[in-house]
Protein backbone atom coordinates (compact mmCIF):
# COMPACT_ATOMS: atom_id res chain seq x y z
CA UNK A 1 25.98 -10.82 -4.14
CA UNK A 2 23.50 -12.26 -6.86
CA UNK A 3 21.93 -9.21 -8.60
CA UNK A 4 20.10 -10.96 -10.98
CA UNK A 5 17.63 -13.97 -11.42
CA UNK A 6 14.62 -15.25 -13.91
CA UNK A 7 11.75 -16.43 -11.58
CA UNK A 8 9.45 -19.12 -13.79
CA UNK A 9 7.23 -20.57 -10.80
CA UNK A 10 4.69 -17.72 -10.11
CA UNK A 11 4.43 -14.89 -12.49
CA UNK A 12 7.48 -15.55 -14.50
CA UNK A 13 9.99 -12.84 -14.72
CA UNK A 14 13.84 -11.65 -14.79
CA UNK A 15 14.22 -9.91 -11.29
CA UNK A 16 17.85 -7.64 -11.11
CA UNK A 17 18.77 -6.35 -7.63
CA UNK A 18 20.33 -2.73 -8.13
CA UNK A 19 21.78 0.08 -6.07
CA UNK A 20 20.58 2.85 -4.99
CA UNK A 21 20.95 6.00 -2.91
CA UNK A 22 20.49 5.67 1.50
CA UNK A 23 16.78 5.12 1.91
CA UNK A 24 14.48 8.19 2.18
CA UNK A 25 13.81 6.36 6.02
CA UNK A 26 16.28 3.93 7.25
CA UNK A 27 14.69 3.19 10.29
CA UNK A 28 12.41 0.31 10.30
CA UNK A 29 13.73 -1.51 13.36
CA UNK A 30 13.95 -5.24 11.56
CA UNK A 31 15.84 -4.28 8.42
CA UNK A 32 19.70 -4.29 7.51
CA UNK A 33 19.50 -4.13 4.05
CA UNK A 34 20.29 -0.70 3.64
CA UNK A 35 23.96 -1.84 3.60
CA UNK A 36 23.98 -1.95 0.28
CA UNK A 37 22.71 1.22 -0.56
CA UNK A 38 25.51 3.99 -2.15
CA UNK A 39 25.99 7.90 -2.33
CA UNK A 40 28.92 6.87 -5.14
CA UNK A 41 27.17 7.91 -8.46
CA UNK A 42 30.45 6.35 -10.28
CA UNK A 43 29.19 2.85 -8.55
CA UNK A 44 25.80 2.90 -9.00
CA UNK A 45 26.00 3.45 -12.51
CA UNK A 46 28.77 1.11 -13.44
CA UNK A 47 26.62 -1.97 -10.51
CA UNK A 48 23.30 -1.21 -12.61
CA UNK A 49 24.85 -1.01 -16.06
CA UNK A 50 26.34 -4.15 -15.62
CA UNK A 51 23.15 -6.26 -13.85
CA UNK A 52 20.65 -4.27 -16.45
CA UNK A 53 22.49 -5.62 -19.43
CA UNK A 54 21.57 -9.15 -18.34
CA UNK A 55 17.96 -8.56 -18.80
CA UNK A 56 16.93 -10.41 -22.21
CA UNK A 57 13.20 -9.76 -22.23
CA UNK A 58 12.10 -13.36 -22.58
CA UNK A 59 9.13 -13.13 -20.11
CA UNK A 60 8.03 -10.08 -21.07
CA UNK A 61 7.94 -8.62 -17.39
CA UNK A 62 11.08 -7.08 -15.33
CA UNK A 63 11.04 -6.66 -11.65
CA UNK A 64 13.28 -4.20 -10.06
CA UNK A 65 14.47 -3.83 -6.70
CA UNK A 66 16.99 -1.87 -4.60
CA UNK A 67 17.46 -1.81 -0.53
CA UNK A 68 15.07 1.11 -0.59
CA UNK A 69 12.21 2.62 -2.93
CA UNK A 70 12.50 2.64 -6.88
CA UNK A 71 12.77 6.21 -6.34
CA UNK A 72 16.28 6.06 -4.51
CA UNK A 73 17.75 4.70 -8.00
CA UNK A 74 19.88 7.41 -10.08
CA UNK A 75 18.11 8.99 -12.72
CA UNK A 76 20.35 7.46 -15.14
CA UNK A 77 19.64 4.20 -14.31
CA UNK A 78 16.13 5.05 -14.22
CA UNK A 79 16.75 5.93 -17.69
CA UNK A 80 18.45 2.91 -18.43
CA UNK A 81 15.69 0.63 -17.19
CA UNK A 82 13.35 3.04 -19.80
CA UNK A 83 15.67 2.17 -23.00
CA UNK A 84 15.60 -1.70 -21.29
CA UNK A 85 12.19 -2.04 -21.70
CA UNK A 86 11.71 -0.79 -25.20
CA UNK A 87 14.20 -2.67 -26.44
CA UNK A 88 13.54 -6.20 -24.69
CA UNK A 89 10.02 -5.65 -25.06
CA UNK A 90 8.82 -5.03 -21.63
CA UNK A 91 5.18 -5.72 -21.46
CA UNK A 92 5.15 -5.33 -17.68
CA UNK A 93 7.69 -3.82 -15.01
CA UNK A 94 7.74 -4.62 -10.76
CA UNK A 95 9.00 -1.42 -8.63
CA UNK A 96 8.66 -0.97 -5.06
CA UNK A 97 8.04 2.00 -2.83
CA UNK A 98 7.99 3.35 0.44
CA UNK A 99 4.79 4.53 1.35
CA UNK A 100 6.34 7.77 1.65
CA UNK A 101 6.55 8.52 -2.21
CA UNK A 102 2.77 7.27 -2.61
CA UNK A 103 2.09 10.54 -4.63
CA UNK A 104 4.85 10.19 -6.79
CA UNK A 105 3.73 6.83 -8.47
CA UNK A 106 1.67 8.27 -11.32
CA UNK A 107 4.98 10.20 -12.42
CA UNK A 108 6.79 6.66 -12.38
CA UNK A 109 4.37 5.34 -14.52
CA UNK A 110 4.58 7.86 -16.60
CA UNK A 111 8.23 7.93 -17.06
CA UNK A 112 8.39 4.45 -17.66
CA UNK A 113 5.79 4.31 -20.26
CA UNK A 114 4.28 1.08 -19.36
CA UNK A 115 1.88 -1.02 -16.52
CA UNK A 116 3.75 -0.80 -13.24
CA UNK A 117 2.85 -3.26 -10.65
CA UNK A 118 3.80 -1.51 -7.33
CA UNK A 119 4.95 -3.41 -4.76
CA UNK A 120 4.85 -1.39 -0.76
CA UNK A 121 6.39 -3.16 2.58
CA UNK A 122 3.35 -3.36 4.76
CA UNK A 123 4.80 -5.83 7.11
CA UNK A 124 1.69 -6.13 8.90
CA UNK A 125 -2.03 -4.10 8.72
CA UNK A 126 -1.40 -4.13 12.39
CA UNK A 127 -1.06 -0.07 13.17
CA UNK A 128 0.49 -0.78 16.44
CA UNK A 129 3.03 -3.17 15.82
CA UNK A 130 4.13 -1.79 12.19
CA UNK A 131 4.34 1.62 13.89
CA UNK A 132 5.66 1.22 17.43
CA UNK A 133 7.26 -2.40 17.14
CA UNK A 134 8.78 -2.42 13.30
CA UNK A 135 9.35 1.66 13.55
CA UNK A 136 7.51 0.85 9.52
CA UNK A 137 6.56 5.00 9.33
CA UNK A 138 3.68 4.10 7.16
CA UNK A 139 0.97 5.37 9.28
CA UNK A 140 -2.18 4.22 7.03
CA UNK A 141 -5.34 2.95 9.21
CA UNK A 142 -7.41 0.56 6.37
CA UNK A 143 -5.81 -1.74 3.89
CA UNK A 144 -8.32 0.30 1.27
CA UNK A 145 -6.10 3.12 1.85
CA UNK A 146 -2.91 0.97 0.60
CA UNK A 147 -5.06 -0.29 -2.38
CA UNK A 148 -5.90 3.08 -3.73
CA UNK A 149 -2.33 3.36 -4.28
CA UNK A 150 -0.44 0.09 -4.07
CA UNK A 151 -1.10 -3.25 -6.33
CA UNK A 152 1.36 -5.73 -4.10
CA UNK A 153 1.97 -5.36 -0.63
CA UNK A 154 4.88 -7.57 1.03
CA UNK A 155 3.99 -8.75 4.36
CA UNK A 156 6.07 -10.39 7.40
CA UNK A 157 5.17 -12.53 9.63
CA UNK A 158 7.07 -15.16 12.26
CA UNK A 159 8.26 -12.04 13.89
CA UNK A 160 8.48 -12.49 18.17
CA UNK A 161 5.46 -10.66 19.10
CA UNK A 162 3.41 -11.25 16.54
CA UNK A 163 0.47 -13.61 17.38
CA UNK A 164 -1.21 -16.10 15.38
CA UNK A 165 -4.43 -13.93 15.12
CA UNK A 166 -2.45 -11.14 13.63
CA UNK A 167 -1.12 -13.30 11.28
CA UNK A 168 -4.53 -14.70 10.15
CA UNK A 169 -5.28 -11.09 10.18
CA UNK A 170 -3.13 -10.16 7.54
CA UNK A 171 -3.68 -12.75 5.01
CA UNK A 172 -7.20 -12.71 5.56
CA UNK A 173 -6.83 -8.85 4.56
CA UNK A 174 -4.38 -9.54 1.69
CA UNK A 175 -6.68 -11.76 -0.18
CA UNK A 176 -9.57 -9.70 0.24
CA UNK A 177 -7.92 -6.59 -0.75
CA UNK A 178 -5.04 -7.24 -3.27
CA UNK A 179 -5.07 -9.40 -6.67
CA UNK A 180 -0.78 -10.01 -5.50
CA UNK A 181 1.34 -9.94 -2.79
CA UNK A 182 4.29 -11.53 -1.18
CA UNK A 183 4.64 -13.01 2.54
CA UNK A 184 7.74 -12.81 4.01
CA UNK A 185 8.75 -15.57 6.81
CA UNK A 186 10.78 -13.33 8.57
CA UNK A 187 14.99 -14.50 9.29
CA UNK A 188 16.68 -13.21 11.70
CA UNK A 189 19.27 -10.93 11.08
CA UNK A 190 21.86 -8.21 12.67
CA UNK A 191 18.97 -6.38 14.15
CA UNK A 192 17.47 -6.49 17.91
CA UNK A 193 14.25 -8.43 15.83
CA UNK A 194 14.23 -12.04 16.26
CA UNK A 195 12.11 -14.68 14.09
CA UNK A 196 9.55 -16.87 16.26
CA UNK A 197 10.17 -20.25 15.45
CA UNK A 198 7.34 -21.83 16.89
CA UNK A 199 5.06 -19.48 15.06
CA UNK A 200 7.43 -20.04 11.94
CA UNK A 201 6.22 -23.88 12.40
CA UNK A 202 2.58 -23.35 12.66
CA UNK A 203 2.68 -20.64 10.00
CA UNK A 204 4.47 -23.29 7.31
CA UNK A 205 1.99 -25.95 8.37
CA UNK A 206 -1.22 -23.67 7.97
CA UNK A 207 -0.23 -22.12 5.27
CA UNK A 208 1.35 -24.69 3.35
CA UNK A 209 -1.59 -24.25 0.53
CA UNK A 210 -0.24 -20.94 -0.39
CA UNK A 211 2.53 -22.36 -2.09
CA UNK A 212 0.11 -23.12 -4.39
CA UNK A 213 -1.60 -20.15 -4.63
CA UNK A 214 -0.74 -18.17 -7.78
CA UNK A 215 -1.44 -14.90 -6.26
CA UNK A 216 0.70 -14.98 -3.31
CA UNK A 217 4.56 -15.36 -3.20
CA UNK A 218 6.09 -17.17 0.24
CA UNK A 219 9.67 -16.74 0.77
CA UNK A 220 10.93 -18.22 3.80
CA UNK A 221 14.70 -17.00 3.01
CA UNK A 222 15.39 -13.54 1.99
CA UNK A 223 17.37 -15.15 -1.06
CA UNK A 224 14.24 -17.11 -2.64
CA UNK A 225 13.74 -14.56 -5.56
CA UNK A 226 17.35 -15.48 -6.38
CA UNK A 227 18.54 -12.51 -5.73
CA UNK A 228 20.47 -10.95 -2.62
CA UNK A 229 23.59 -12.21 -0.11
C-alpha cells in the first residue's frame, strides 16, 4: 500500500493516504475502501506517524485522505497534521468529508489554522441514482446547496446505468458551480457495481480536453494520485 505521493501536474502537492476509524456510513453500494479503515488506536497512530513524517513542505499544500471523512482520523493525528503544517510551512491543506459532517467544517478550519479546500464524494448531482442506485446518503437537491459548503466535489462516472446525458449533466454542473473538482472513471471492484465500458470509451474520447483542464482532475485508476493498493 503506497501512502504517500507528491502530485506536480495539476495543483502540485504531497498527498499521504492515512487511517482512520470505520466510516460514519459504510454503505455506499460501489465502494470497498473501507477495508482499510481501523478501530486499533496503537495502529493508526504508529501508520500516520510514519506516512506524516514524509511530508517535506516543498509545495506548500498537503492533501489528506483516509477511506472515510477527515473527521474519522484520531485526534492525535489530527494534531499531528496541525504541528505538520507549521513546521513545513503549509500554505494550503486538502481534507475530505462526508456530507454528513457538513456543519462541522468551520471547526476543521479552525483547528487547523489555515485555508482548507474541502473535497465531498458527490458521485453524481443525479438525486435518484446517488440515492437509490450508489446508496451515496447525501440527500442534497441543487449543486448550490453543495457549494455553500463544499469547494471540490469528486464525481463518478462510467458506472452501468449511468447514461451519457447524466454524465454531460454533471460536468456541465461542475464547471458552472465549482472553481475544482475531480472525475472519477469508475473501476470495477469487489462490489455488485460494474464499470460501463462502452460509456468509459465515449467518456475518454469526449472528454479527452479535460486532461488539460487545470481545474478538473481525471483519474481513470483509483491509484492515479499515487496513492492507494
Amino acid at each position: 500500500m503506497e501512502r504517500y505521493n507528491l502530485i506536480t501536474k495539476k495543483n502540485p502537492r504531497e498527498i499521504v493516504l492515512l487511517k482512520g476509524r470505520p466510516c460514519i456510513w459504510g454503505k455506499c453500494s460501489f465502494c470497498d475502501y473501507i477495508s482499510d479503515n481501523s478501530n486499533d488506536e496503537a495502529e493508526m497512530a504508529n501508520v500516520n506517524s510514519q506516512v506524516l513524517s514524509r511530508v517535506s513542505g516543498r509545495t506548500g499544500v498537503l492533501e489528506v485522505i483516509n477511506s472515510g471523512s477527515c473527521f474519522e482520523l484520531p485526534k492525535n493525528t489530527l494534531v499531528l497534521i496541525r504541528q505538520i503544517i507549521k513546521e513545513k510551512n503549509i500554505r494550503r491543506l486538502f481534507l475530505e468529508s462526508h456530507w454528513i459532517y457538513r456543519h462541522r467544517l468551520q471547526k476543521m478550519r479552525e483547528f487547523m489554522g489555515v485555508p482548507i479546500t474541502f473535497k465531498i464524494g458527490v458521485e453524481t448531482f443525479d438525486y435518484n441514482f446517488r440515492e437509490k442506485v450508489l446508496n451515496k446518503h447525501a440527500p442534497f437537491r441543487t449543486p448550490e446547496e453543495v457549494a455553500s459548503y463544499f469547494d471540490s466535489p469528486c464525481m463518478m462516472v462510467c458506472i452501468k446505468g449511468q447514461t451519457k446525458e447524466m454524465i454531460d449533466r454533471d460536468i456541465r454542473i461542475l464547471k458552472k458551480y465549482f472553481r475544482l473538482g475531480t472525475v472519477n472513471v469508475f473501476n470495477n471492484n469487489s462490489t455488485a457495481i460494474r464499470q460501463d465500458p462502452k460509456l468509459a470509451e465515449w467518456f475518454k474520447e469526449k472528454y479527452a480536453y479535460l486532461n488539460e483542464d487545470p481545474s478538473l482532475e481525471i483519474l481513470y485508476r483509483n491509484t492515479d494520485f499515487g496513492v492507494g493498493d
